[in-house]
Each structure stands twice: as structure tokens, then as C-alpha cells.
C-alpha atoms as a PDB file:
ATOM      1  CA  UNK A   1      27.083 -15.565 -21.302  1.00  0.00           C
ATOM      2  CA  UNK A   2      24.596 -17.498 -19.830  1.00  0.00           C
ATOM      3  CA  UNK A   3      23.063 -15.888 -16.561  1.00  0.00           C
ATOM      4  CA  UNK A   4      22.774 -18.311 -13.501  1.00  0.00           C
ATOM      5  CA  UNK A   5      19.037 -19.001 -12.511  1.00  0.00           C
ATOM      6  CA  UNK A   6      19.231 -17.425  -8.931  1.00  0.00           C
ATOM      7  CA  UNK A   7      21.057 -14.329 -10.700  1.00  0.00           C
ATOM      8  CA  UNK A   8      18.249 -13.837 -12.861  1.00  0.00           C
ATOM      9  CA  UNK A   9      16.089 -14.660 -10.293  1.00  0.00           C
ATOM     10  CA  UNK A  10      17.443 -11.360  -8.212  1.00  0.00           C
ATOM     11  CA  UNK A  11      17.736  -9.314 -11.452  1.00  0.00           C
ATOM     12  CA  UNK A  12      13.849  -9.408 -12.374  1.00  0.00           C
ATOM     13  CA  UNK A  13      13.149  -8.515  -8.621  1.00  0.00           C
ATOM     14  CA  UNK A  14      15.539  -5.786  -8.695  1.00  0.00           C
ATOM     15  CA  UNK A  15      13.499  -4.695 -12.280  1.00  0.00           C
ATOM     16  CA  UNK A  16      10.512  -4.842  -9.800  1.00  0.00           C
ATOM     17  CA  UNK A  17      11.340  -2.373  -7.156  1.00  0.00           C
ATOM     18  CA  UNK A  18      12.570  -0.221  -9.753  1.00  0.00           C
ATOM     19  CA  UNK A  19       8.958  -0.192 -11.036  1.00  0.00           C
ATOM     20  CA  UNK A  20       7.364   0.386  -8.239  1.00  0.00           C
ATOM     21  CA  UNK A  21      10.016   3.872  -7.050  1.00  0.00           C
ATOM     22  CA  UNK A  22       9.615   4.934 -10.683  1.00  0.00           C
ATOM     23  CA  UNK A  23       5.492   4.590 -10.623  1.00  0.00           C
ATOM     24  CA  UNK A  24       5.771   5.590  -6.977  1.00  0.00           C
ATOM     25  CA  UNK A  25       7.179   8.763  -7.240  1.00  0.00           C
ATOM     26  CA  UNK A  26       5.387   9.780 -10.107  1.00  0.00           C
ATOM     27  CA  UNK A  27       1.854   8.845  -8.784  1.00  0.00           C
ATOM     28  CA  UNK A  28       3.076  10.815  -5.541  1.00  0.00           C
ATOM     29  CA  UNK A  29       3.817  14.060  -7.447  1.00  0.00           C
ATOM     30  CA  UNK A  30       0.618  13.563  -9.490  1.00  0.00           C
ATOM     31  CA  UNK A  31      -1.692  12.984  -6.238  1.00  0.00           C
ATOM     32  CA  UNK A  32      -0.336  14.482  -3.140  1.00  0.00           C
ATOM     33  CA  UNK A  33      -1.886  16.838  -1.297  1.00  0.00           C
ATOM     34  CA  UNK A  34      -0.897  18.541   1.718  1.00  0.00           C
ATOM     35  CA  UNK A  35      -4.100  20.340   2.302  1.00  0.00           C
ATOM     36  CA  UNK A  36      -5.660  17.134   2.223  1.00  0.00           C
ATOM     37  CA  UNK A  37      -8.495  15.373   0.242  1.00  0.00           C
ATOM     38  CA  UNK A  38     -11.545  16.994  -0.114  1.00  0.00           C
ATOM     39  CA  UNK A  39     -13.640  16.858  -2.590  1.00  0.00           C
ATOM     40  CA  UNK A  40     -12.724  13.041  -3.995  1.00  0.00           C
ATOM     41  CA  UNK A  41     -16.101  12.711  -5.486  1.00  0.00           C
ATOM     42  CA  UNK A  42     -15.209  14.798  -8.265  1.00  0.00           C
ATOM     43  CA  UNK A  43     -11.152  14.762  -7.665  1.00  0.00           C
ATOM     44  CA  UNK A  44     -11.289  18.397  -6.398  1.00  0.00           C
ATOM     45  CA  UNK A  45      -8.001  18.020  -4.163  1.00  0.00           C
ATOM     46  CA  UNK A  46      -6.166  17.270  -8.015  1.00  0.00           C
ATOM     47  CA  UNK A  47      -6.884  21.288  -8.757  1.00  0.00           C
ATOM     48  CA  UNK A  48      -3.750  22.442  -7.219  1.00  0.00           C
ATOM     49  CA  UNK A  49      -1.577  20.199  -8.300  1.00  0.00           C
ATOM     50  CA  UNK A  50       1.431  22.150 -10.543  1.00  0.00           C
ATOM     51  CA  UNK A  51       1.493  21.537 -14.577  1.00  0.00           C
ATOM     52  CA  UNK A  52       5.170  21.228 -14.228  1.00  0.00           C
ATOM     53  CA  UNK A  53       4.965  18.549 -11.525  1.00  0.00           C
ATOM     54  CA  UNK A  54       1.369  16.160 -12.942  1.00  0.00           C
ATOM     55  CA  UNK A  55       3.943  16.124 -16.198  1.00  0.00           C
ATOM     56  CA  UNK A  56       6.862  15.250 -14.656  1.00  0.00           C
ATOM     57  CA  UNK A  57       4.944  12.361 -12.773  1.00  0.00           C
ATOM     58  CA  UNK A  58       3.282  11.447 -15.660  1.00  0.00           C
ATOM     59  CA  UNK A  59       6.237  10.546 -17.898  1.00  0.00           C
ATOM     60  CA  UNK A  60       7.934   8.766 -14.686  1.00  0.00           C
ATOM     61  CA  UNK A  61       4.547   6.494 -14.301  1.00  0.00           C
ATOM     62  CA  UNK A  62       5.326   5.954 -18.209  1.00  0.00           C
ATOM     63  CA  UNK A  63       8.379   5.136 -17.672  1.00  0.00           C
ATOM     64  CA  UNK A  64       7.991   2.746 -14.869  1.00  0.00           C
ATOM     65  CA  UNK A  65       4.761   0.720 -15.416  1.00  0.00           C
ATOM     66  CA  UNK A  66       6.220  -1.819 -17.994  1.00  0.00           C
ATOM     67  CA  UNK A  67       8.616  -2.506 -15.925  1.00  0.00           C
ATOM     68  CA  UNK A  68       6.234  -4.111 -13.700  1.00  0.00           C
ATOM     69  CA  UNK A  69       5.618  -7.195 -16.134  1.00  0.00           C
ATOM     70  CA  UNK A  70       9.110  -8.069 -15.246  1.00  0.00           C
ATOM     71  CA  UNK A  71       9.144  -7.656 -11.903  1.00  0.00           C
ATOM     72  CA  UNK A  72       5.754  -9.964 -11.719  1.00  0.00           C
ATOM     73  CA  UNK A  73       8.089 -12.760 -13.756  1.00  0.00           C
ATOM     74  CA  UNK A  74      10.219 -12.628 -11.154  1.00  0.00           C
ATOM     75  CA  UNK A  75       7.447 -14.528  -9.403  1.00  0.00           C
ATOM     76  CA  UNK A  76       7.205 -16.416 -11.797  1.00  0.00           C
ATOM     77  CA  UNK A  77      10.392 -17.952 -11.841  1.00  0.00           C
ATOM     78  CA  UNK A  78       9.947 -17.877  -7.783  1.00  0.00           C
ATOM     79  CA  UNK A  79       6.799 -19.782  -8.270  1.00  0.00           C
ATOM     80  CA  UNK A  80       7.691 -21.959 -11.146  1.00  0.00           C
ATOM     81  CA  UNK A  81       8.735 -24.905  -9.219  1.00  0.00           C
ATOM     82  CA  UNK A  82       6.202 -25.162  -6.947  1.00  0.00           C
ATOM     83  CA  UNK A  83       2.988 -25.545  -9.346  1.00  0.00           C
ATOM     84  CA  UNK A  84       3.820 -24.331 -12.713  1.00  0.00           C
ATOM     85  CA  UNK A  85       0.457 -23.472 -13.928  1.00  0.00           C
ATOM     86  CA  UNK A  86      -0.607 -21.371 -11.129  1.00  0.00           C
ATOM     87  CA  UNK A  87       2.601 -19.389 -11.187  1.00  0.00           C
ATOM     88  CA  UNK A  88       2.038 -18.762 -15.519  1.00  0.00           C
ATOM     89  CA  UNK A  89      -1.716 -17.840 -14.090  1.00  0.00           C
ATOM     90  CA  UNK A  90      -0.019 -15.384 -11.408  1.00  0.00           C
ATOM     91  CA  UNK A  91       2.599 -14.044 -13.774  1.00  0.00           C
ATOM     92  CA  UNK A  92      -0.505 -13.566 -16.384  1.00  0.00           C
ATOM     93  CA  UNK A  93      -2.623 -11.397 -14.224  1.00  0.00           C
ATOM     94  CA  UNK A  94       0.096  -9.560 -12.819  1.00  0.00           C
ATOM     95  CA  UNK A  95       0.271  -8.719 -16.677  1.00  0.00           C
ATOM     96  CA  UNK A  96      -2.907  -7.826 -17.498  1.00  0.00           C
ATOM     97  CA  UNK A  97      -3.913  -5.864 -14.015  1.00  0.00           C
ATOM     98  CA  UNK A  98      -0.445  -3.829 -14.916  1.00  0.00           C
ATOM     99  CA  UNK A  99      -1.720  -3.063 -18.186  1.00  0.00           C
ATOM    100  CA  UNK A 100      -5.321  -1.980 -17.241  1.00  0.00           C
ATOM    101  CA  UNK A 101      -3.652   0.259 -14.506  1.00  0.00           C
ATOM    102  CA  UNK A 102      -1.201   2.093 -16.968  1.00  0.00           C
ATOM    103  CA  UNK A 103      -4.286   3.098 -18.858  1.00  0.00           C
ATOM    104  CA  UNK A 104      -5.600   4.651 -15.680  1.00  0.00           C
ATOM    105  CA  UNK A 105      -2.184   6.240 -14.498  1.00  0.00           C
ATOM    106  CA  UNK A 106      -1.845   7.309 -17.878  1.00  0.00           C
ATOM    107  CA  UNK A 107      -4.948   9.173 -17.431  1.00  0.00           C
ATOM    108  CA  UNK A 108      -4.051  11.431 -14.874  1.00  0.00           C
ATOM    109  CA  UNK A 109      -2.100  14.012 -16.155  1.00  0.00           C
ATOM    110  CA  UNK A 110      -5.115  14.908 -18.516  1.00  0.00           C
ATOM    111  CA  UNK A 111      -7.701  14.641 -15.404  1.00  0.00           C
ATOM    112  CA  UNK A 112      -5.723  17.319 -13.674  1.00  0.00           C
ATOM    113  CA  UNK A 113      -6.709  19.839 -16.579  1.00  0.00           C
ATOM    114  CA  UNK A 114     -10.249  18.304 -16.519  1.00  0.00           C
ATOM    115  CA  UNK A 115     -10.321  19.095 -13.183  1.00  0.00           C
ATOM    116  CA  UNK A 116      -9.549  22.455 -13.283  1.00  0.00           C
ATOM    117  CA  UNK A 117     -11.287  23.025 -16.307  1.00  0.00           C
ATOM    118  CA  UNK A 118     -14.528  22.774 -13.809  1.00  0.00           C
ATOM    119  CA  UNK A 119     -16.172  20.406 -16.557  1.00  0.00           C
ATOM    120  CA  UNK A 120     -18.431  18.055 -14.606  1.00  0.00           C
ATOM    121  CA  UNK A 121     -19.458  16.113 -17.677  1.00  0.00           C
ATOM    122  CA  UNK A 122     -16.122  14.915 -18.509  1.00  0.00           C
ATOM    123  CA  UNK A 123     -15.629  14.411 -14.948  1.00  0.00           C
ATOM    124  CA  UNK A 124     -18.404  11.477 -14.900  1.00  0.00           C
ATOM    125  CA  UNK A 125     -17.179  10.888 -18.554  1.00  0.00           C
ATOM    126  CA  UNK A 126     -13.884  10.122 -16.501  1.00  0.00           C
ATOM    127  CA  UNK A 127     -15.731   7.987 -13.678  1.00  0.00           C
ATOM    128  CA  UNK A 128     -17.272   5.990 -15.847  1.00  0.00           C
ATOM    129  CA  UNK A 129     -14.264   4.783 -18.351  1.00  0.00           C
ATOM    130  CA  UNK A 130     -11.277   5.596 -16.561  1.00  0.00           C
ATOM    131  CA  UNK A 131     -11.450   5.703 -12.777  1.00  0.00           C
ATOM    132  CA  UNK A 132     -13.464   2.273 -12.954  1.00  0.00           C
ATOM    133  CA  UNK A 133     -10.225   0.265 -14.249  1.00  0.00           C
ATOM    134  CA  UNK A 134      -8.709   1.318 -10.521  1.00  0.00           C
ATOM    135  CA  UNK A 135     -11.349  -0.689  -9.090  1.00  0.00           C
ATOM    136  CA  UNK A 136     -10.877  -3.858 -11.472  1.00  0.00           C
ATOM    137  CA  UNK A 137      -6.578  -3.254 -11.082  1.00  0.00           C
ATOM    138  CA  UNK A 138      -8.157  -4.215  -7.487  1.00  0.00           C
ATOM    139  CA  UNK A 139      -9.375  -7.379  -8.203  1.00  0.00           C
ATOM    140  CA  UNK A 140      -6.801  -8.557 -10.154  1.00  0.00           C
ATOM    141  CA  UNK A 141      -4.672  -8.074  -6.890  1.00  0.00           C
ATOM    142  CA  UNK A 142      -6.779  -9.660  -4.603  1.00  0.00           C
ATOM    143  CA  UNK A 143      -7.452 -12.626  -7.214  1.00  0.00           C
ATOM    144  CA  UNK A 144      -3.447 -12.341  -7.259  1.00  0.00           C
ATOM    145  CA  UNK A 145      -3.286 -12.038  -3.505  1.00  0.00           C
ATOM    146  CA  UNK A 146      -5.338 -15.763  -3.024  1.00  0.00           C
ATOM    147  CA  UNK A 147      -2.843 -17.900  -5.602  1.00  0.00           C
ATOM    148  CA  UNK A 148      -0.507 -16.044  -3.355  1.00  0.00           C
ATOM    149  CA  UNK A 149      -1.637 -17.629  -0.159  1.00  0.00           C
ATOM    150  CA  UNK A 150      -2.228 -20.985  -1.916  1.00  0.00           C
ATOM    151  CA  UNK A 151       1.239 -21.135  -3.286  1.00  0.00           C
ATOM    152  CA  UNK A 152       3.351 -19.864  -0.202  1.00  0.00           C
ATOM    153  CA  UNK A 153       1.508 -21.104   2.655  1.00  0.00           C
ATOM    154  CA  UNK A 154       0.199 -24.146   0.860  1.00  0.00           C
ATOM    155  CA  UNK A 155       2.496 -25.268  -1.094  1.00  0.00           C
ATOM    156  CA  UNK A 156       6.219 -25.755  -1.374  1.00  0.00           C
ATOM    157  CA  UNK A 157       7.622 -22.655  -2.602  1.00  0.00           C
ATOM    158  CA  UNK A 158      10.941 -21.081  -2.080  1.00  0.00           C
ATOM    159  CA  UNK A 159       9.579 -18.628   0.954  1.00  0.00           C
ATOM    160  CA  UNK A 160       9.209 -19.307   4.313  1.00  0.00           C
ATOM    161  CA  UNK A 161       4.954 -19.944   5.443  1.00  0.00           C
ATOM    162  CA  UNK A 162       4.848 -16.484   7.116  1.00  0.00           C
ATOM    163  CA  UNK A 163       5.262 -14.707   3.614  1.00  0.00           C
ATOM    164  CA  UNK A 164       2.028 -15.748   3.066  1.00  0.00           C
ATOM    165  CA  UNK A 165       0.383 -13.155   5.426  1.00  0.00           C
ATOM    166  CA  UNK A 166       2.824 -10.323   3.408  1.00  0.00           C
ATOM    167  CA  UNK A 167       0.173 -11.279   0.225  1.00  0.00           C
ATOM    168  CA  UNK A 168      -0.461  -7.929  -1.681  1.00  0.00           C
ATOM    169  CA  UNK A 169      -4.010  -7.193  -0.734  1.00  0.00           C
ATOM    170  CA  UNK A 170      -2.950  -7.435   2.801  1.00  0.00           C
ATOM    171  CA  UNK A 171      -0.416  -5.669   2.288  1.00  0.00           C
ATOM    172  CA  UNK A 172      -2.557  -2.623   0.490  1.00  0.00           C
ATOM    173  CA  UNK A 173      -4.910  -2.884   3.249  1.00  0.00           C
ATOM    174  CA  UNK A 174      -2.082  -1.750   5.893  1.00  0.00           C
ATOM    175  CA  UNK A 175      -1.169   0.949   3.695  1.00  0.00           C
ATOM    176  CA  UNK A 176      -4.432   2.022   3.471  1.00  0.00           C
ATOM    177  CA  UNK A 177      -4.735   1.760   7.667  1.00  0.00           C
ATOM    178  CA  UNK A 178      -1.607   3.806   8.011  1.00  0.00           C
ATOM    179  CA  UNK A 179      -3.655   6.813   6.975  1.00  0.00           C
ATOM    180  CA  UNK A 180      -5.954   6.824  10.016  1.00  0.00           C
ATOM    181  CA  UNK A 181      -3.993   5.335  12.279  1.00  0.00           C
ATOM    182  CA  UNK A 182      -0.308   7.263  11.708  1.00  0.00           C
ATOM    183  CA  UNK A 183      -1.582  10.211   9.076  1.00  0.00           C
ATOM    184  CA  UNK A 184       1.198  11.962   9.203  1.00  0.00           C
ATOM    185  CA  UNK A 185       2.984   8.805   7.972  1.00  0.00           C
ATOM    186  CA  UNK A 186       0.156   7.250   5.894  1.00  0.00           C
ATOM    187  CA  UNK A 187      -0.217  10.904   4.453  1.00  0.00           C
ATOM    188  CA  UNK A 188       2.650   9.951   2.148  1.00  0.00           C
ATOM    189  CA  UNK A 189       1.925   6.475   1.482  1.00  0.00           C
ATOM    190  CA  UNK A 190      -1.942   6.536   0.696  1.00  0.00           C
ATOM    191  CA  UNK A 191      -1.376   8.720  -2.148  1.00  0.00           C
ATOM    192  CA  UNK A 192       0.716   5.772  -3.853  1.00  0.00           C
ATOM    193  CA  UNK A 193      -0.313   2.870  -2.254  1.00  0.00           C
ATOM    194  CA  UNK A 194       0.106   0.285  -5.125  1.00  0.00           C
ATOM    195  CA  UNK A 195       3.402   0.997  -5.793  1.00  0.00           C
ATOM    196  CA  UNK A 196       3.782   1.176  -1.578  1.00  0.00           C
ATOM    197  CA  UNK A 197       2.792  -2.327  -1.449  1.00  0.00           C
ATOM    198  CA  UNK A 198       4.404  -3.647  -4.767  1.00  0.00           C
ATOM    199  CA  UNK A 199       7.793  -2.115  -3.317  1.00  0.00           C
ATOM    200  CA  UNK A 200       7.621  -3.735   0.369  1.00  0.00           C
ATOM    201  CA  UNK A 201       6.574  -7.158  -1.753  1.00  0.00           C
ATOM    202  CA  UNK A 202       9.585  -7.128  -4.304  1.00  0.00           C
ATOM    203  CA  UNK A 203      11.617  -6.121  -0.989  1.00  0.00           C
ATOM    204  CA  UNK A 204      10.675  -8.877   1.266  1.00  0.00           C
ATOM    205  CA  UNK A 205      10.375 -11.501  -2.000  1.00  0.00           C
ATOM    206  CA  UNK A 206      14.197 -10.725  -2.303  1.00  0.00           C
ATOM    207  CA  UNK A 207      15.194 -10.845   1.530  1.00  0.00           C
ATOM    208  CA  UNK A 208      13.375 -14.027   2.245  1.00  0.00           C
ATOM    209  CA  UNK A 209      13.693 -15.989  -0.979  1.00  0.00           C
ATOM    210  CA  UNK A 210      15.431 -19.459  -0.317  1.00  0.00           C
ATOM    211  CA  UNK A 211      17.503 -18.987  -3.746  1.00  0.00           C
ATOM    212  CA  UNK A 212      19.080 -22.271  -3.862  1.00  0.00           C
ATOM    213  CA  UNK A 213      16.123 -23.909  -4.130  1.00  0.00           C
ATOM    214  CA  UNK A 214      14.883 -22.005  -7.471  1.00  0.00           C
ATOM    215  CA  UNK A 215      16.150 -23.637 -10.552  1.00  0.00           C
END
């Protein structure tokens, strides 16, 4: 049976904020700390995290992370209508910044042990091959985060103007700000902030969508 195009439309979104709780909670378990950051230059915080908890984030990042590629097609079919090649070129970096990042959260169960190994060479070893892709998943998002702005608040998609402020990087950025501004709320959400934002923007996307309009 053929599924109708705003039920699919909802479906893939759905997929998306399953993602994001799946990759959320396991980056959480991985990276929380309740005594605090110190030591980030070398990931020092990461020491006294439990073996039993890094694995059991790690295979729930696994789990979650290709599930992201459907969530960002949800977009696409969002996007489709309003200027089809700019919504392939946002569904194909949503792709590819996915895929660099679940190289780097796949990482992070072994950089625990690094970590507490004390080994300062593959520490910088890390740095230099794996902890980098964080920084490009970055760009990606804020390269995603303009054809955002251009498509919602330029153009005539299926969400109201205002979306366009709710673009991931601005979204990130908030997250980020929660830290100093509410830490005892931001404590929580810094730790995961991708997955934070990716959550609120599948949430909203689904809220505010004008489905009727989607073919």
C-alpha cells in the first residue's frame, strides 16, 4: 500500500527525532560529567567515565546515527517543492556531515581507554585525525544552516518565515549559551548538543510544517 505524501512526510521526521534521543543519550552517557570539564585539552574529564556506561553509549550512538540520513530526507521532501536542487544539496550534506560525525562518535568509546591509558601521543594522534572531523561536522551545519535561511525565509517553503531563525547553527549556538547562562540546565545539554539541536529541529519541523502543501 502506497503511503500518502504528508504520511511519509511525518514518518521520516519521526525517524529523525528518534536519531537524535538514540545519539543523544548515548553521547550523554559517553561525555557527562558532573564534576565538570577540566582538562578538555587532552579530554581529562573522559577518565572517569564507567566501561560499562562509554559501551553502552557507544552501541546506542551506533545505533542511532544512520538514522539521521532519514531524518535529513525528511527535509528533503519538506524542501522539495520549493527549489529542488537546493533541497537534494541540503539532504546531501546532511548525509555526508552525518557520516563524518559517526566516525568521530564512533571514536569515543576507544578515547575513553586512551585517556586513561595516560598516553599523550595517541592523544594528539587523536586530535589530529579524529577530534578534527567535529570541527568540519560544524561546517557542514552552518553551510546547512544558510540553504536553511535561504529556503524558509526566502523562499516558499511549507514553514512559516519565523522558522528561519530556528536554523541549526542558531540553534547549537543557544545550546551552547545555556551552559553559562542556566548551567545547571545547559550542564545536561552541552554534553550532547548536536543531537540537542537536531531534536528541537525535527520537533518544531513537525509542529509547524504546513503539510497540505507538500506533495
Amino acid at each position: 500500500m502506497k503511503i500518502p505524501p504528508k504520511n511519509t512526510l511525518k514518518f521520516f521526521g519521526y525517524i529523525g527525532i528518534v536519531a537524535s534521543l538514540l545519539v543523544g543519550i548515548g553521547e550523554f552517557l559517553i561525555h557527562y560529567s558532573e564534576a565538570g570539564y577540566s582538562g578538555t585539552e587532552n579530554f581529562h574529564w573522559l577518565s572517569q567515565r564507567d566501561y560499562s556506561t562509554v559501551l553502552t553509549g557507544h552501541y546506542l550512538m551506533l545505533a542511532g546515527l544512520p538514522l539521521y540520513i532519514f531524518g535529513y530526507y525528511h527535509f528533503y521532501l519538506a524542501f522539495r517543492n520549493t527549489k529542488k536542487e537546493l533541497a537534494q544539496l541540503f539532504f546531501a550534506l546532511g548525509v555526508i556531515a552525518f557520516s563524518l560525525g559517526g566516525v568521530w562518535a564512533g571514536s569515543r568509546a576507544i578515547l575513553t581507554e586512551i585517556v586513561k591509558s595516560g598516553n599523550l601521543h595517541l592523544i594528539n594522534y587523536y586530535k589530529a585525525h579524529y577530534e578534527v572531523l567535529v570541527s568540519i561536522l560544524r561546517l557542514f551545519i552552518f553551510i546547512i544552516s544558510i540553504l536553511w535561511v535561504k529556503l524558509v525565509g526566502f523562499g516558499k517553503s511549507p514553514y512559516p518565515k519565523w522558522m528561519a531563525f530556528f536554523n541549526p547553527i542558531s540553534i547549537l549556538g543557544v545550546v551552547f549559551l545555556s551552559y553559562f547562562v542556566m548551567p545547571q540546565i545547559g550542564k545536561y545539554l552541552v554534553p550532547t548538543a548536536m543531537n540537542v539541536t537536531h531534536m528541537i529541529l525535527f520537533t518544531l519541523s513537525l509542529m509547524t510544517i504546513k503539510k497540505n502543501s507538500v506533495v
